[in-house]
N, C-alpha and C. Protein backbone atom coordinates (compact mmCIF):
# COMPACT_ATOMS: atom_id res chain seq x y z
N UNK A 1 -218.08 -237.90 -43.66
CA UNK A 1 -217.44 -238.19 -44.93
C UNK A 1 -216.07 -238.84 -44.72
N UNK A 2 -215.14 -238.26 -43.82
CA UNK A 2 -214.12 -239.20 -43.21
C UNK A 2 -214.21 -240.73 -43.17
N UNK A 3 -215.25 -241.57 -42.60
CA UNK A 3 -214.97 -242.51 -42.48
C UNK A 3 -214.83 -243.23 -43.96
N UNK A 4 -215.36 -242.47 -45.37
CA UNK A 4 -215.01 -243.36 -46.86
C UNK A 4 -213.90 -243.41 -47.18
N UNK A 5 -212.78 -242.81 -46.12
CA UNK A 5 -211.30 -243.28 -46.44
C UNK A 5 -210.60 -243.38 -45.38
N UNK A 6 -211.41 -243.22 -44.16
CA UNK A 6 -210.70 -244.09 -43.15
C UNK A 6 -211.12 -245.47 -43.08
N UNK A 7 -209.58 -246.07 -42.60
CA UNK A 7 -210.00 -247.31 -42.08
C UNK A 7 -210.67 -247.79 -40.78
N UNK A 8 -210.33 -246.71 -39.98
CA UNK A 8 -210.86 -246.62 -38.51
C UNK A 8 -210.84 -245.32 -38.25
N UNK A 9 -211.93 -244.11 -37.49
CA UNK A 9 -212.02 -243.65 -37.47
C UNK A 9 -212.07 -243.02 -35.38
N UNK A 10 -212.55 -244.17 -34.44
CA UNK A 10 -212.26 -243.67 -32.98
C UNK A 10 -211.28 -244.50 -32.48
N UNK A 11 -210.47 -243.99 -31.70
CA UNK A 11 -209.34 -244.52 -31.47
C UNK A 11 -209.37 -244.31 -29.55
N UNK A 12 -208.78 -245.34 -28.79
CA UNK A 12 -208.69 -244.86 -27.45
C UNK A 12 -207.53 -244.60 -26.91
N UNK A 13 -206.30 -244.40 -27.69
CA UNK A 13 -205.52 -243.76 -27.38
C UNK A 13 -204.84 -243.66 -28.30
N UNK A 14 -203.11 -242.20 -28.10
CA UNK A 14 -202.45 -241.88 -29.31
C UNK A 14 -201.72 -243.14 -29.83
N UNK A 15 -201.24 -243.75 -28.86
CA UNK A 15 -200.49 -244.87 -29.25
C UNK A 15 -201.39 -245.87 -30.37
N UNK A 16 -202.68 -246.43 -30.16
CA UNK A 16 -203.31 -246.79 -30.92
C UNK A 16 -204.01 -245.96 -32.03
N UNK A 17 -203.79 -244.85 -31.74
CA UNK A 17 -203.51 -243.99 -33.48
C UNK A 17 -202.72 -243.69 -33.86
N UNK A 18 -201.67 -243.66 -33.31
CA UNK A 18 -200.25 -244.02 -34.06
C UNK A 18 -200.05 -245.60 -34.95
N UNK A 19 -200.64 -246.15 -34.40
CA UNK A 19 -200.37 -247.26 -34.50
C UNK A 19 -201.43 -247.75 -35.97
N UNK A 20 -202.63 -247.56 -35.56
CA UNK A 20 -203.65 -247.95 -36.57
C UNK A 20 -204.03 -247.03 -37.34
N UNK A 21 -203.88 -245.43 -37.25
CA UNK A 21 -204.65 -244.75 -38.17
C UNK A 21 -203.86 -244.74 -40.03
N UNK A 22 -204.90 -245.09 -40.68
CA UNK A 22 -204.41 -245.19 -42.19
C UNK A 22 -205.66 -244.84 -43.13
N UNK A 23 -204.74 -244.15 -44.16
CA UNK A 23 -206.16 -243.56 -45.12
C UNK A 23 -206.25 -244.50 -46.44
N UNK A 24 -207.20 -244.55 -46.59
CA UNK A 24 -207.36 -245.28 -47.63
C UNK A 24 -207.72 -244.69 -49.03
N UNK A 25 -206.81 -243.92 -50.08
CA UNK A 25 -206.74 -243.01 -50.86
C UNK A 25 -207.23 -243.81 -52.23
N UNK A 26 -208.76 -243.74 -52.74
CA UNK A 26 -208.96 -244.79 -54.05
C UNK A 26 -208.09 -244.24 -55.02
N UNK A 27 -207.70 -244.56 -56.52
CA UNK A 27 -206.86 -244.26 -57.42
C UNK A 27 -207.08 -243.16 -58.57
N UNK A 28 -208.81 -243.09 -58.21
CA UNK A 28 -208.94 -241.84 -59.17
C UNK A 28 -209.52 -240.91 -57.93
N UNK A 29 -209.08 -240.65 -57.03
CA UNK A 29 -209.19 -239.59 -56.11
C UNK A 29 -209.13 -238.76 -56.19
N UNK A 30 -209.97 -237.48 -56.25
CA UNK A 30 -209.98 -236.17 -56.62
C UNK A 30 -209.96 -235.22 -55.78
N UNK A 31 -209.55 -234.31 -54.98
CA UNK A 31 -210.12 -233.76 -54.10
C UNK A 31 -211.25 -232.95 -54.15
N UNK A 32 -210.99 -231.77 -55.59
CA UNK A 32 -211.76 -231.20 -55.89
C UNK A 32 -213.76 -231.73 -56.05
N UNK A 33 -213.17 -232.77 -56.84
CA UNK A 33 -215.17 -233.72 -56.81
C UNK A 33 -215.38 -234.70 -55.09
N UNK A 34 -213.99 -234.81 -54.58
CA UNK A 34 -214.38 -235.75 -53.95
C UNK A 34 -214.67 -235.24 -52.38
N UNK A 35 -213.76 -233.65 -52.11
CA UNK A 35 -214.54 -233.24 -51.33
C UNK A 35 -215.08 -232.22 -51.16
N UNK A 36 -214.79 -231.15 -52.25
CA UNK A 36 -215.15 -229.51 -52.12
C UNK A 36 -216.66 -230.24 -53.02
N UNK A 37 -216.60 -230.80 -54.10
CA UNK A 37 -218.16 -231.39 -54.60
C UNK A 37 -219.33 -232.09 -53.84
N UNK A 38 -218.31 -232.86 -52.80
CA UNK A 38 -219.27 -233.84 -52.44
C UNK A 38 -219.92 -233.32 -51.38
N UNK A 39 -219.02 -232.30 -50.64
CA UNK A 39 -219.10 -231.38 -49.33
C UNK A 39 -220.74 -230.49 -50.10
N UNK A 40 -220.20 -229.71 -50.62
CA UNK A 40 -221.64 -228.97 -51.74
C UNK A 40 -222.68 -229.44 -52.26
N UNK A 41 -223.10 -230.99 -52.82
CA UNK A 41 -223.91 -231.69 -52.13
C UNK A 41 -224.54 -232.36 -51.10
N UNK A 42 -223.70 -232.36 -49.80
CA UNK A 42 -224.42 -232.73 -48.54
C UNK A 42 -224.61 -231.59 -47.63
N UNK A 43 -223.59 -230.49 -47.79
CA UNK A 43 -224.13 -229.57 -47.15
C UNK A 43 -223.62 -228.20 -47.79
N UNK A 44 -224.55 -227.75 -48.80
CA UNK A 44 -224.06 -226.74 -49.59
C UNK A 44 -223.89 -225.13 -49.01
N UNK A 45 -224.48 -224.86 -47.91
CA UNK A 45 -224.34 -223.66 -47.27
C UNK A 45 -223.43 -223.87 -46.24
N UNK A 46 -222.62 -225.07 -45.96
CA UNK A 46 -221.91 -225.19 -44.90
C UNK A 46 -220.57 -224.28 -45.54
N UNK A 47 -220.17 -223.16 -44.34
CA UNK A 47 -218.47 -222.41 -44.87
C UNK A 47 -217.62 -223.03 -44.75
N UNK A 48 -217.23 -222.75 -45.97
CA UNK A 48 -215.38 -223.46 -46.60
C UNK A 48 -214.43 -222.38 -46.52
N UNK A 49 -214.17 -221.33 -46.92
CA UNK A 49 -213.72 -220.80 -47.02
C UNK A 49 -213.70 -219.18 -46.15
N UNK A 50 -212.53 -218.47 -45.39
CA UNK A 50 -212.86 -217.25 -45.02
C UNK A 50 -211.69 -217.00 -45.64
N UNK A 51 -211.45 -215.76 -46.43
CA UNK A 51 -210.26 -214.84 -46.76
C UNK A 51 -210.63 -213.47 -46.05
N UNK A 52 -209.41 -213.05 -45.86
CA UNK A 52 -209.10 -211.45 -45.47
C UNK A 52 -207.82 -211.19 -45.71
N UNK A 53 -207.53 -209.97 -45.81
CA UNK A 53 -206.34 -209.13 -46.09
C UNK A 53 -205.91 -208.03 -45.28
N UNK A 54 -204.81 -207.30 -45.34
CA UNK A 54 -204.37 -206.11 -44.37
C UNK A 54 -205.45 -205.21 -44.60
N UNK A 55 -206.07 -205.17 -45.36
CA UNK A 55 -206.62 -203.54 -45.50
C UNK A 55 -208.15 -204.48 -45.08
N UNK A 56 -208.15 -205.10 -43.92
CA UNK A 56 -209.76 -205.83 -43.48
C UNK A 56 -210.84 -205.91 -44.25
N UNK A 57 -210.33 -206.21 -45.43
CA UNK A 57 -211.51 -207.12 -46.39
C UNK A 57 -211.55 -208.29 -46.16
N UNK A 58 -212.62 -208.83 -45.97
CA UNK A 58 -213.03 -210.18 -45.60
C UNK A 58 -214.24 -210.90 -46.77
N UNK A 59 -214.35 -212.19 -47.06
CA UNK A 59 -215.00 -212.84 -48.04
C UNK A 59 -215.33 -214.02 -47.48
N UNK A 60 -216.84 -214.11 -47.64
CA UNK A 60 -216.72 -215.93 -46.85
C UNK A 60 -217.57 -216.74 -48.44
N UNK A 61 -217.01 -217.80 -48.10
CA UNK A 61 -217.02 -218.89 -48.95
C UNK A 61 -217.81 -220.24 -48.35
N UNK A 62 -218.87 -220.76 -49.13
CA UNK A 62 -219.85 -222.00 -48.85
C UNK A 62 -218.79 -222.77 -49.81
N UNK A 63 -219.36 -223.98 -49.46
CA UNK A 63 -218.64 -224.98 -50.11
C UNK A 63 -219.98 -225.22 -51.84
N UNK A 64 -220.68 -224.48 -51.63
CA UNK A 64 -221.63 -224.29 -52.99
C UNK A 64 -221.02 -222.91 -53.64
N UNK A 65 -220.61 -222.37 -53.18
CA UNK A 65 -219.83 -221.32 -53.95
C UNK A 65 -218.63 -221.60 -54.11
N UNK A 66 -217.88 -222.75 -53.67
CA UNK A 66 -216.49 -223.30 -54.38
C UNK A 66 -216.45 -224.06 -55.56
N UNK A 67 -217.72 -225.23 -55.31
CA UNK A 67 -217.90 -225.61 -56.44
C UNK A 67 -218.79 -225.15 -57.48
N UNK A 68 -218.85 -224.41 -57.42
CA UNK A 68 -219.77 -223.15 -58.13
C UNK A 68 -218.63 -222.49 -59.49
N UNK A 69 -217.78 -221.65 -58.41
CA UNK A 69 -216.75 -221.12 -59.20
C UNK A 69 -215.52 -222.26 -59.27
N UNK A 70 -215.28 -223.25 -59.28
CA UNK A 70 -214.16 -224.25 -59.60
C UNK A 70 -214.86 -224.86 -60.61
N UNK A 71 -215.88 -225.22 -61.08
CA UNK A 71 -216.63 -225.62 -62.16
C UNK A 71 -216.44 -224.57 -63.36
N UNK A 72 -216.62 -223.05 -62.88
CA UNK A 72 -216.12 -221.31 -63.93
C UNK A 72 -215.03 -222.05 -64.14
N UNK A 73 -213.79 -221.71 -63.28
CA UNK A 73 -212.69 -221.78 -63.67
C UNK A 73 -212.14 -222.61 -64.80
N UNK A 74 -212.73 -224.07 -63.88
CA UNK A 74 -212.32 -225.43 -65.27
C UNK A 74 -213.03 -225.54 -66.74
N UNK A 75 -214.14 -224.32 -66.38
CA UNK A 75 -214.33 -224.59 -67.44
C UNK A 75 -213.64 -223.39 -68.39
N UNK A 76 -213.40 -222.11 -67.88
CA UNK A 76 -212.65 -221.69 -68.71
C UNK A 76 -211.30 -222.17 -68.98
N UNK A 77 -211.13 -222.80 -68.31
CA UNK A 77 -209.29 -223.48 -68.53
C UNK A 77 -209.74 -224.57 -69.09
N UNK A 78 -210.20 -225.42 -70.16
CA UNK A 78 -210.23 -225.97 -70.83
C UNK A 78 -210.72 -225.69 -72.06
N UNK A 79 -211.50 -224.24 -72.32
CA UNK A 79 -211.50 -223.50 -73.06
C UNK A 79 -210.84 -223.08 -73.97
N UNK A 80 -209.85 -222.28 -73.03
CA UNK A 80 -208.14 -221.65 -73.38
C UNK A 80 -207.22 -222.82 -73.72
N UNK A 81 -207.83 -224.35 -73.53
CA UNK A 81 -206.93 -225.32 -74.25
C UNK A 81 -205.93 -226.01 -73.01
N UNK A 82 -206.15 -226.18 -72.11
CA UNK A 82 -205.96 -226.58 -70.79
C UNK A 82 -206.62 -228.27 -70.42
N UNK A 83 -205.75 -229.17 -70.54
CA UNK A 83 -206.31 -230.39 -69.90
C UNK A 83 -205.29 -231.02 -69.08
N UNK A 84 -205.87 -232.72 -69.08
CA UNK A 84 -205.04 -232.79 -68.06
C UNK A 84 -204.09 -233.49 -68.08
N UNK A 85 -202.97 -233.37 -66.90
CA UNK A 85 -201.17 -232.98 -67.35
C UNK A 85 -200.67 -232.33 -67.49
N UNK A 86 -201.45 -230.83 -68.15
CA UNK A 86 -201.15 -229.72 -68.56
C UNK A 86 -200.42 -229.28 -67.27
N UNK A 87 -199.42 -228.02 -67.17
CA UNK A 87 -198.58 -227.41 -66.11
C UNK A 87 -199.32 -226.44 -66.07
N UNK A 88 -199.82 -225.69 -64.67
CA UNK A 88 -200.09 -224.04 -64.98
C UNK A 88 -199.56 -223.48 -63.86
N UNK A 89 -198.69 -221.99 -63.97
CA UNK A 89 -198.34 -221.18 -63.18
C UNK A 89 -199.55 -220.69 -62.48
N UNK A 90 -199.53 -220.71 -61.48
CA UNK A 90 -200.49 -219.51 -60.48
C UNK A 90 -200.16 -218.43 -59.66
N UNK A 91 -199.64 -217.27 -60.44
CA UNK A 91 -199.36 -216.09 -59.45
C UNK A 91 -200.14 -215.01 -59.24
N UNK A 92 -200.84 -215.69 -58.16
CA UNK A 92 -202.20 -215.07 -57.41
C UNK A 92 -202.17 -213.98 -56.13
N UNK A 93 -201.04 -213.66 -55.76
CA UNK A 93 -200.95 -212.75 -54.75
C UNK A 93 -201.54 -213.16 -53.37
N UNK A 94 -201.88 -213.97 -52.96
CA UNK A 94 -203.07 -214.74 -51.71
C UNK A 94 -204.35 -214.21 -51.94
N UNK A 95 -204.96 -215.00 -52.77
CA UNK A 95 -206.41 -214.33 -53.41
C UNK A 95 -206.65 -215.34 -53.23
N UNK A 96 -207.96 -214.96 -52.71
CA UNK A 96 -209.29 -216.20 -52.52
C UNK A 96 -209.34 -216.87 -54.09
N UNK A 97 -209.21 -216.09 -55.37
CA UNK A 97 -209.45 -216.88 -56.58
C UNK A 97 -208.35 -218.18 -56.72
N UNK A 98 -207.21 -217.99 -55.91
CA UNK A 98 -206.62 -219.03 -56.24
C UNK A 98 -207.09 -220.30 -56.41
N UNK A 99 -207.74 -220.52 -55.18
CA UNK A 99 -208.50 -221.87 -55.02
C UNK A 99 -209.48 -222.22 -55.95
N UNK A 100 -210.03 -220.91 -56.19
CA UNK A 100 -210.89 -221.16 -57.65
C UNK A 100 -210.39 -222.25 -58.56
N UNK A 101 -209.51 -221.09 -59.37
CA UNK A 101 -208.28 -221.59 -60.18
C UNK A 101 -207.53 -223.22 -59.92
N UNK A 102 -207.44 -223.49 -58.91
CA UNK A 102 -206.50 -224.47 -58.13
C UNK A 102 -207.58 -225.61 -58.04
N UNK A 103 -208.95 -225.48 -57.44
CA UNK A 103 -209.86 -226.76 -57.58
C UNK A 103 -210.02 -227.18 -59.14
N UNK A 104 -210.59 -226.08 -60.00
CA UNK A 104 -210.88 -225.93 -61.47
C UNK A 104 -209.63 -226.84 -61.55
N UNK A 105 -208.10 -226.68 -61.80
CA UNK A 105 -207.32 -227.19 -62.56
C UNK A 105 -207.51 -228.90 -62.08
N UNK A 106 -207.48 -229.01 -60.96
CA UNK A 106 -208.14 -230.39 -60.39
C UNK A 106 -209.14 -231.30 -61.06
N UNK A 107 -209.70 -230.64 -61.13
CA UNK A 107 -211.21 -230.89 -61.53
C UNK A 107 -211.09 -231.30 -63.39
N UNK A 108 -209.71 -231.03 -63.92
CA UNK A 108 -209.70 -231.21 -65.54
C UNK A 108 -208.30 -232.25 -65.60
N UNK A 109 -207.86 -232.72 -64.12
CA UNK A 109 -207.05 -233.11 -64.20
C UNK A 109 -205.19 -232.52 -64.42
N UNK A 110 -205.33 -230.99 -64.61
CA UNK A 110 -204.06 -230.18 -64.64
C UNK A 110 -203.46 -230.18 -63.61
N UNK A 111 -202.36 -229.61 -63.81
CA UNK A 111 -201.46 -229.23 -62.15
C UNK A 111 -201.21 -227.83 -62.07
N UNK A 112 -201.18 -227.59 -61.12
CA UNK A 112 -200.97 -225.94 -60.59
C UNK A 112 -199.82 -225.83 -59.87
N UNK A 113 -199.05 -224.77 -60.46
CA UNK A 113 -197.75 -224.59 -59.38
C UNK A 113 -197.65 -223.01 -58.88
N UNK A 114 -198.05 -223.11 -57.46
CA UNK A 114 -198.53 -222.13 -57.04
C UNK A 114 -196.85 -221.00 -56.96
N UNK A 115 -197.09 -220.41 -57.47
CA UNK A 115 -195.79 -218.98 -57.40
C UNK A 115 -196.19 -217.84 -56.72
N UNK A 116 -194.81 -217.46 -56.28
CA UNK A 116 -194.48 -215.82 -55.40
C UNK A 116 -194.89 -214.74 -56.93
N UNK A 117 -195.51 -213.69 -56.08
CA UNK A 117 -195.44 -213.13 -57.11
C UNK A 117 -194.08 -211.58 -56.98
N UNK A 118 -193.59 -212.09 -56.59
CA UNK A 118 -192.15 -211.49 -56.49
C UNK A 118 -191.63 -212.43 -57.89
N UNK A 119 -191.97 -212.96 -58.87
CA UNK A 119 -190.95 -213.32 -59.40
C UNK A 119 -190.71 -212.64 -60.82
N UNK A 120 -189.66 -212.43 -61.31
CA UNK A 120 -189.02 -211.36 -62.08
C UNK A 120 -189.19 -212.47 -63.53
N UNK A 121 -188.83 -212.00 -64.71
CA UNK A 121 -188.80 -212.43 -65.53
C UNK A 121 -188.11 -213.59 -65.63
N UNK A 122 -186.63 -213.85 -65.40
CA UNK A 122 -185.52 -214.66 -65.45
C UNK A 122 -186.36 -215.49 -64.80
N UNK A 123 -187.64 -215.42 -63.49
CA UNK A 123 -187.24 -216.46 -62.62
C UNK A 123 -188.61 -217.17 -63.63
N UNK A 124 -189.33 -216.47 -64.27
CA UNK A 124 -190.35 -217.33 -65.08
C UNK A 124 -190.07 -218.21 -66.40
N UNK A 125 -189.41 -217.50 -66.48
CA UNK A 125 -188.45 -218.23 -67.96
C UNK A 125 -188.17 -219.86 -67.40
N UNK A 126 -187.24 -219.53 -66.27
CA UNK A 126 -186.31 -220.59 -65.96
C UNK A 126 -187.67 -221.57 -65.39
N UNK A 127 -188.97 -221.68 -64.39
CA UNK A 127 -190.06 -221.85 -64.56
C UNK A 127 -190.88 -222.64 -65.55
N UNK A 128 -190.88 -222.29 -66.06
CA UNK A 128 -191.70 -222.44 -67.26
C UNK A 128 -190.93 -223.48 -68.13
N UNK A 129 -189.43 -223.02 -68.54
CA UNK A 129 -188.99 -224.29 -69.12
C UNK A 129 -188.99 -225.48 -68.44
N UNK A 130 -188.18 -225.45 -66.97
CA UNK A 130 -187.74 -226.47 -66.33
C UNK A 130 -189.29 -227.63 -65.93
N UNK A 131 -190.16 -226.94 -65.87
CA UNK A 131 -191.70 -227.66 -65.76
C UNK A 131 -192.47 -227.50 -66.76
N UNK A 132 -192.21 -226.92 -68.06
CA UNK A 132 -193.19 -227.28 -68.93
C UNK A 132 -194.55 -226.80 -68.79
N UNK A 133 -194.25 -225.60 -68.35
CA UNK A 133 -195.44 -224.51 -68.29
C UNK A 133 -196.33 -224.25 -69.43
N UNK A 134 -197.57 -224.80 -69.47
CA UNK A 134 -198.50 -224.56 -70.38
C UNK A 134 -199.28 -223.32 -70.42
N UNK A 135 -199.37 -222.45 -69.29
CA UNK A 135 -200.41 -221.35 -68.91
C UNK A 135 -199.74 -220.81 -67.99
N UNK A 136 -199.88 -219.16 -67.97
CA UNK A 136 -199.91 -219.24 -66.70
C UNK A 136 -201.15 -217.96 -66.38
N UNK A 137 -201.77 -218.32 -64.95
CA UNK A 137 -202.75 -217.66 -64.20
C UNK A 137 -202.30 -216.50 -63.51
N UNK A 138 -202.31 -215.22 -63.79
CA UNK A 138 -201.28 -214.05 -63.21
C UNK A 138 -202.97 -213.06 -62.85
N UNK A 139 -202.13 -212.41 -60.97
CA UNK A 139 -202.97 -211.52 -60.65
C UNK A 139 -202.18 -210.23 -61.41
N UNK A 140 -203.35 -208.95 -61.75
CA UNK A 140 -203.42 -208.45 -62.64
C UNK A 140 -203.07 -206.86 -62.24
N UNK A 141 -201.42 -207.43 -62.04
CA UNK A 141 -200.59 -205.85 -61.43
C UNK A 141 -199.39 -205.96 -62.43
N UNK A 142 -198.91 -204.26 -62.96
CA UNK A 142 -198.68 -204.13 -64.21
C UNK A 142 -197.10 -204.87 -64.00
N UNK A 143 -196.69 -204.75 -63.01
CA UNK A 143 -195.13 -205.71 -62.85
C UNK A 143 -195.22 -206.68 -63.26
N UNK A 144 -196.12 -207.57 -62.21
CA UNK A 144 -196.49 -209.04 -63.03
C UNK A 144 -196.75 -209.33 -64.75
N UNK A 145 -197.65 -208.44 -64.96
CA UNK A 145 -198.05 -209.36 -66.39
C UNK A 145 -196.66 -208.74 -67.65
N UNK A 146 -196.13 -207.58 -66.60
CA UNK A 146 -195.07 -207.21 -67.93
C UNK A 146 -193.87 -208.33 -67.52
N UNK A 147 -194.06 -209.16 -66.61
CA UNK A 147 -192.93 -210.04 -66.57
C UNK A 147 -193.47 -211.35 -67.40
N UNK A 148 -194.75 -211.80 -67.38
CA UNK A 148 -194.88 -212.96 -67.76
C UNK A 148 -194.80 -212.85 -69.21
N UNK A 149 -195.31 -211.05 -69.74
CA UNK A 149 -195.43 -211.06 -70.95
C UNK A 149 -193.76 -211.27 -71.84
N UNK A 150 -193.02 -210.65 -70.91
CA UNK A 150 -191.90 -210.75 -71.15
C UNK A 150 -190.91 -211.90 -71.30
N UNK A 151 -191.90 -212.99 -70.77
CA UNK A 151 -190.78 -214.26 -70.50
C UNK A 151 -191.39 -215.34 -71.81
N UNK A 152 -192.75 -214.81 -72.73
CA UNK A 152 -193.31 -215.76 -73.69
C UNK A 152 -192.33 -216.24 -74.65
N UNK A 153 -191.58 -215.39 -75.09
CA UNK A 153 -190.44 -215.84 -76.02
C UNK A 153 -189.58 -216.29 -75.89
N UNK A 154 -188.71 -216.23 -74.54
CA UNK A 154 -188.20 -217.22 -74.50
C UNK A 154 -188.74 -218.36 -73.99
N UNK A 155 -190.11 -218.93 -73.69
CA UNK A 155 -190.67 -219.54 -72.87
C UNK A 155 -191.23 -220.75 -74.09
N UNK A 156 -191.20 -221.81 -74.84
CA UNK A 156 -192.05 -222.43 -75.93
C UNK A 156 -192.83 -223.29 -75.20
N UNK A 157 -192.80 -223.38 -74.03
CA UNK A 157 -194.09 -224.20 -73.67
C UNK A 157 -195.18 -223.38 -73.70
């Protein structure tokens, strides 16, 4: 799949990939359709994804189960009134759903701005105005959502 946006793809030395390697990025380039989709049609059981965490939970991910659930996602985020341009917070804690979330917003054309979820009210406010936060995507610990809930009013995006 590499070579549909490389210009050259074997090279016989670094100097001549320093020299020549260049990508060729078309203008409606997607990543989400162009390679987690396209990947899931040529080889849909091939793994994309492994997550794990401290407490050794582990999750593996096909590239048919990315675009599987990034298709969920976008489509519930356009649901909830989400298109594209739209801003969305993502404070996901390092969760495999991020990417969910993160291809989906791709995929409708939105942007995702991935956040700590250390962040306190003040820092969502200030957030949200300064980028024009349309949504935001919060993992579902009672600190977090009492901060985001907390920052709606002063927040008019």
């Amino acid at each position: 799949m590499a070579d549909r946006y490389l210009t050259q793809s074997e090279f016989s030395s670094y100097e001549e990939f320093s020299k020549n390697f260049k990508i060729n990025v078309p203008d409606n380039f997607n990543f989400a359709y162009d390679v987690i989709d396209e990947y899931a049609r040529l080889e849909p059981d091939r793994l994309a994804l492994v997550w794990c965490n401290d407490d050794r939970e582990e999750k593996f991910f096909t590239f048919a189960d990315l675009k599987k659930y990034s298709d969920k996602a976008a489509n519930v985020l356009k649901d909830c009134g989400i298109g594209k341009g739209d801003k969305v917070m993502l404070i996901l804690r390092r969760r495999y759903e991020f990417y969910f979330v993160a291809f989906g917003l791709a995929k409708i054309g939105a942007v995702y701005i991935p956040s700590t979820d250390q962040l306190t009210e003040k820092d969502i406010i200030y957030r949200n105005n300064a980028a024009g936060v349309k949504a935001i995507v919060a993992y579902n610990k009672e600190e977090i959502i009492r901060h985001v809930e907390n920052s709606k009013e002063a927040s008019p995006t």
